[in-house]
Protein backbone atom coordinates (compact mmCIF):
# COMPACT_ATOMS: atom_id res chain seq x y z
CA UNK A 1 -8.88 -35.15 -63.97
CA UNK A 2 -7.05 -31.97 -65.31
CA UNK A 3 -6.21 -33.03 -68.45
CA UNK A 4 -7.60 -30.60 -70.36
CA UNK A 5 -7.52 -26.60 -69.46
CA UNK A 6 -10.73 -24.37 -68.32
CA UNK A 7 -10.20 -22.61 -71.89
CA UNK A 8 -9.98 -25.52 -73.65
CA UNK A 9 -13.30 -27.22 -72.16
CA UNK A 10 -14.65 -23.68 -72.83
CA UNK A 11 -14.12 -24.18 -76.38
CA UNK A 12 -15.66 -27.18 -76.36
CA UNK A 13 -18.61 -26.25 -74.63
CA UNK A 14 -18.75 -23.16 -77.04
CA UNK A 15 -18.03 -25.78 -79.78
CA UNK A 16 -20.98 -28.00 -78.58
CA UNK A 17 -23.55 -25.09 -78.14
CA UNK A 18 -22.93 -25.03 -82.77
CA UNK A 19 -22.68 -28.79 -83.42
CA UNK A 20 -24.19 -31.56 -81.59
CA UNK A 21 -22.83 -34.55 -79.73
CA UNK A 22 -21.19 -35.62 -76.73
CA UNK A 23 -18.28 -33.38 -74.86
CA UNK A 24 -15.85 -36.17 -74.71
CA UNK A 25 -16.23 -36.76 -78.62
CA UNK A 26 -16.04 -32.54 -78.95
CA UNK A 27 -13.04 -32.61 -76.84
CA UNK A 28 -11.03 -35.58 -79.13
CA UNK A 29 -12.02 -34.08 -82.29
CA UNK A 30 -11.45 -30.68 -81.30
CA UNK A 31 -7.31 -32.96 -80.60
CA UNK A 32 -7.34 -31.98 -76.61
CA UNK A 33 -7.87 -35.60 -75.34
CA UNK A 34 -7.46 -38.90 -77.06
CA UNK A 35 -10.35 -41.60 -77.22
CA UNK A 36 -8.89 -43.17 -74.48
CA UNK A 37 -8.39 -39.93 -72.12
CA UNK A 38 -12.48 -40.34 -72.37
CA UNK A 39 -12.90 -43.88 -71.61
CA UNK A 40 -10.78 -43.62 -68.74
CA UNK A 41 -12.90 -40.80 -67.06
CA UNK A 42 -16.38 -42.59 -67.70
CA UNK A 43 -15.14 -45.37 -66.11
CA UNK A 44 -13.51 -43.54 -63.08
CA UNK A 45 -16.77 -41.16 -62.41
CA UNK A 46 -19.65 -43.92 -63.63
CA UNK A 47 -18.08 -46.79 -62.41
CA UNK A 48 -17.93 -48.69 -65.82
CA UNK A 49 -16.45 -51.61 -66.53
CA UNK A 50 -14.07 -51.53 -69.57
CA UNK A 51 -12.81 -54.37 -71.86
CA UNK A 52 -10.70 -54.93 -74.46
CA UNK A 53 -12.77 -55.82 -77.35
CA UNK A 54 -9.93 -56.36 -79.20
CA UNK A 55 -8.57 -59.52 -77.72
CA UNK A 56 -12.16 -60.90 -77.12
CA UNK A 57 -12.88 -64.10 -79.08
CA UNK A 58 -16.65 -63.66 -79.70
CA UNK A 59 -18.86 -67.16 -80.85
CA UNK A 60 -20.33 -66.16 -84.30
CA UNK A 61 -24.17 -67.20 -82.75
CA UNK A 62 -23.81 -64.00 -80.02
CA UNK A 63 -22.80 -61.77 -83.27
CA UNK A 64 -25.77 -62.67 -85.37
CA UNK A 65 -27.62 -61.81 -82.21
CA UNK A 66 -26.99 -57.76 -83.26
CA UNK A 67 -27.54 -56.85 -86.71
CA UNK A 68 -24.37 -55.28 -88.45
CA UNK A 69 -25.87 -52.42 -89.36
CA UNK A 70 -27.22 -51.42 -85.57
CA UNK A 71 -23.54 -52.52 -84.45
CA UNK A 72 -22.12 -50.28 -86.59
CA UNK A 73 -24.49 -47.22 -86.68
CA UNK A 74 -24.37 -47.59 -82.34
CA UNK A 75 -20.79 -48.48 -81.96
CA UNK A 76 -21.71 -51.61 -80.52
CA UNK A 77 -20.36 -54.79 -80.45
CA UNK A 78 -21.74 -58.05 -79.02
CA UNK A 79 -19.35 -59.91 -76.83
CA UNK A 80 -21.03 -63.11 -74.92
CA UNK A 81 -24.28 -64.81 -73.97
CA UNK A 82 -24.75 -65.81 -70.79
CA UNK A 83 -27.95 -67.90 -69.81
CA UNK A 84 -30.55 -64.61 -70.61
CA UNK A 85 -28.03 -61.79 -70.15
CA UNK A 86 -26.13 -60.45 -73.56
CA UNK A 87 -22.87 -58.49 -72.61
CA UNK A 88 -22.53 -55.64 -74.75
CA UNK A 89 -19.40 -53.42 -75.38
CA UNK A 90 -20.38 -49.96 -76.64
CA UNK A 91 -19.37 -46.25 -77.03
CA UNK A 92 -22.02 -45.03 -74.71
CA UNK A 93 -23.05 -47.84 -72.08
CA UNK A 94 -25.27 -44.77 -70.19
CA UNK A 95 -27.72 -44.71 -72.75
CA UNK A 96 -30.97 -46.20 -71.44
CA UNK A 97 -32.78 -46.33 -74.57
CA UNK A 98 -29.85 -47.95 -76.37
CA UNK A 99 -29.91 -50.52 -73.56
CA UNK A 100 -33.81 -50.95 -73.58
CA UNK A 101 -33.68 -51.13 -77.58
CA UNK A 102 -30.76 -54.05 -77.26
CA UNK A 103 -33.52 -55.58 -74.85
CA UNK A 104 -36.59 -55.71 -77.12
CA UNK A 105 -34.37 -57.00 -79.80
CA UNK A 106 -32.61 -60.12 -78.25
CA UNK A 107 -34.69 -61.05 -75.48
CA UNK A 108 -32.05 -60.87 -72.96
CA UNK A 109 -30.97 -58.93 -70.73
CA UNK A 110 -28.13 -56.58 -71.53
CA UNK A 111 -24.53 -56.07 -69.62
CA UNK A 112 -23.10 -53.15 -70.84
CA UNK A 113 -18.77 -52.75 -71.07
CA UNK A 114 -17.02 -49.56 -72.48
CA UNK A 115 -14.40 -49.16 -75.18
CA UNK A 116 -13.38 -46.80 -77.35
CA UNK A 117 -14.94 -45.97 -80.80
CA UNK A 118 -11.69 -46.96 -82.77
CA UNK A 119 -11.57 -50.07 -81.08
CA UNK A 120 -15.31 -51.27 -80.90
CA UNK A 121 -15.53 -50.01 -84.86
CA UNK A 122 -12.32 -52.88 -85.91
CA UNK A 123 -13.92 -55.61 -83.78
CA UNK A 124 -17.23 -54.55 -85.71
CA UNK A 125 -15.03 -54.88 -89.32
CA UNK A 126 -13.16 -58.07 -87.75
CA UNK A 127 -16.16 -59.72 -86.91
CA UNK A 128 -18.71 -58.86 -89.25
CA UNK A 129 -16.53 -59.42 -91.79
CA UNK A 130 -15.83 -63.42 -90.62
CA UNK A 131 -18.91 -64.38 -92.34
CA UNK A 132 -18.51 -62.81 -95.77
């Protein structure tokens, strides 16, 4: 989408080859794209569907469905229940065993939505923190 340089995606890549994890999390710590600039490009090239967690009102029963700890330690966040299919908001919806691990554990089906980290992590605090 040009919005980074061929140098600066070198970097990046250099960057990567040192420390592991995912380009588009290299490329917004490394300050060339925000969280956002990311988001935007998964869902252009894989077709994901994006929401904003944020201004989701989520029924406490679909939130116990994910422990806290997984939501937080996956960047996940639990959004609705729908007959047997859970709709999920996460960091990193192309994950397959993520998805198949979310399966096992609720018995449902799983729907998978993209955000960004900074926004998934305050509707984990937000929500989470309802029942304390």
């Amino acid at each position: 989408r040009k919005s980074i340089t061929q140098e600066q995606l070198n970097l990046a890549l250099d960057y990567q080859k040192k420390e592991t994890g995912f380009l588009g999390e290299i490329l917004v710590k490394l300050g060339f794209l925000e969280e956002r600039d990311i988001v935007v490009a998964l869902m252009v090239q894989c077709d994901l569907p994006y929401i904003a967690v944020n201004k989701y009102t989520i029924d406490p029963e679909v939130i116990k469905l994910i422990p806290e700890e997984l939501a937080t330690s996956m960047h996940l966040m639990p959004l609705d229940r729908v007959g047997g299919v859970l709709s999920v908001v996460m960091t990193n919806p192309l994950s397959p065993e993520m998805k198949e691990q979310l399966e096992k554990m609720t018995g449902c089906r799983i729907a998978t939505f993209i955000a960004t980290k900074t926004e998934i992590d305050e509707a984990i605090s937000h929500w989470y923190g309802k029942g304390k």
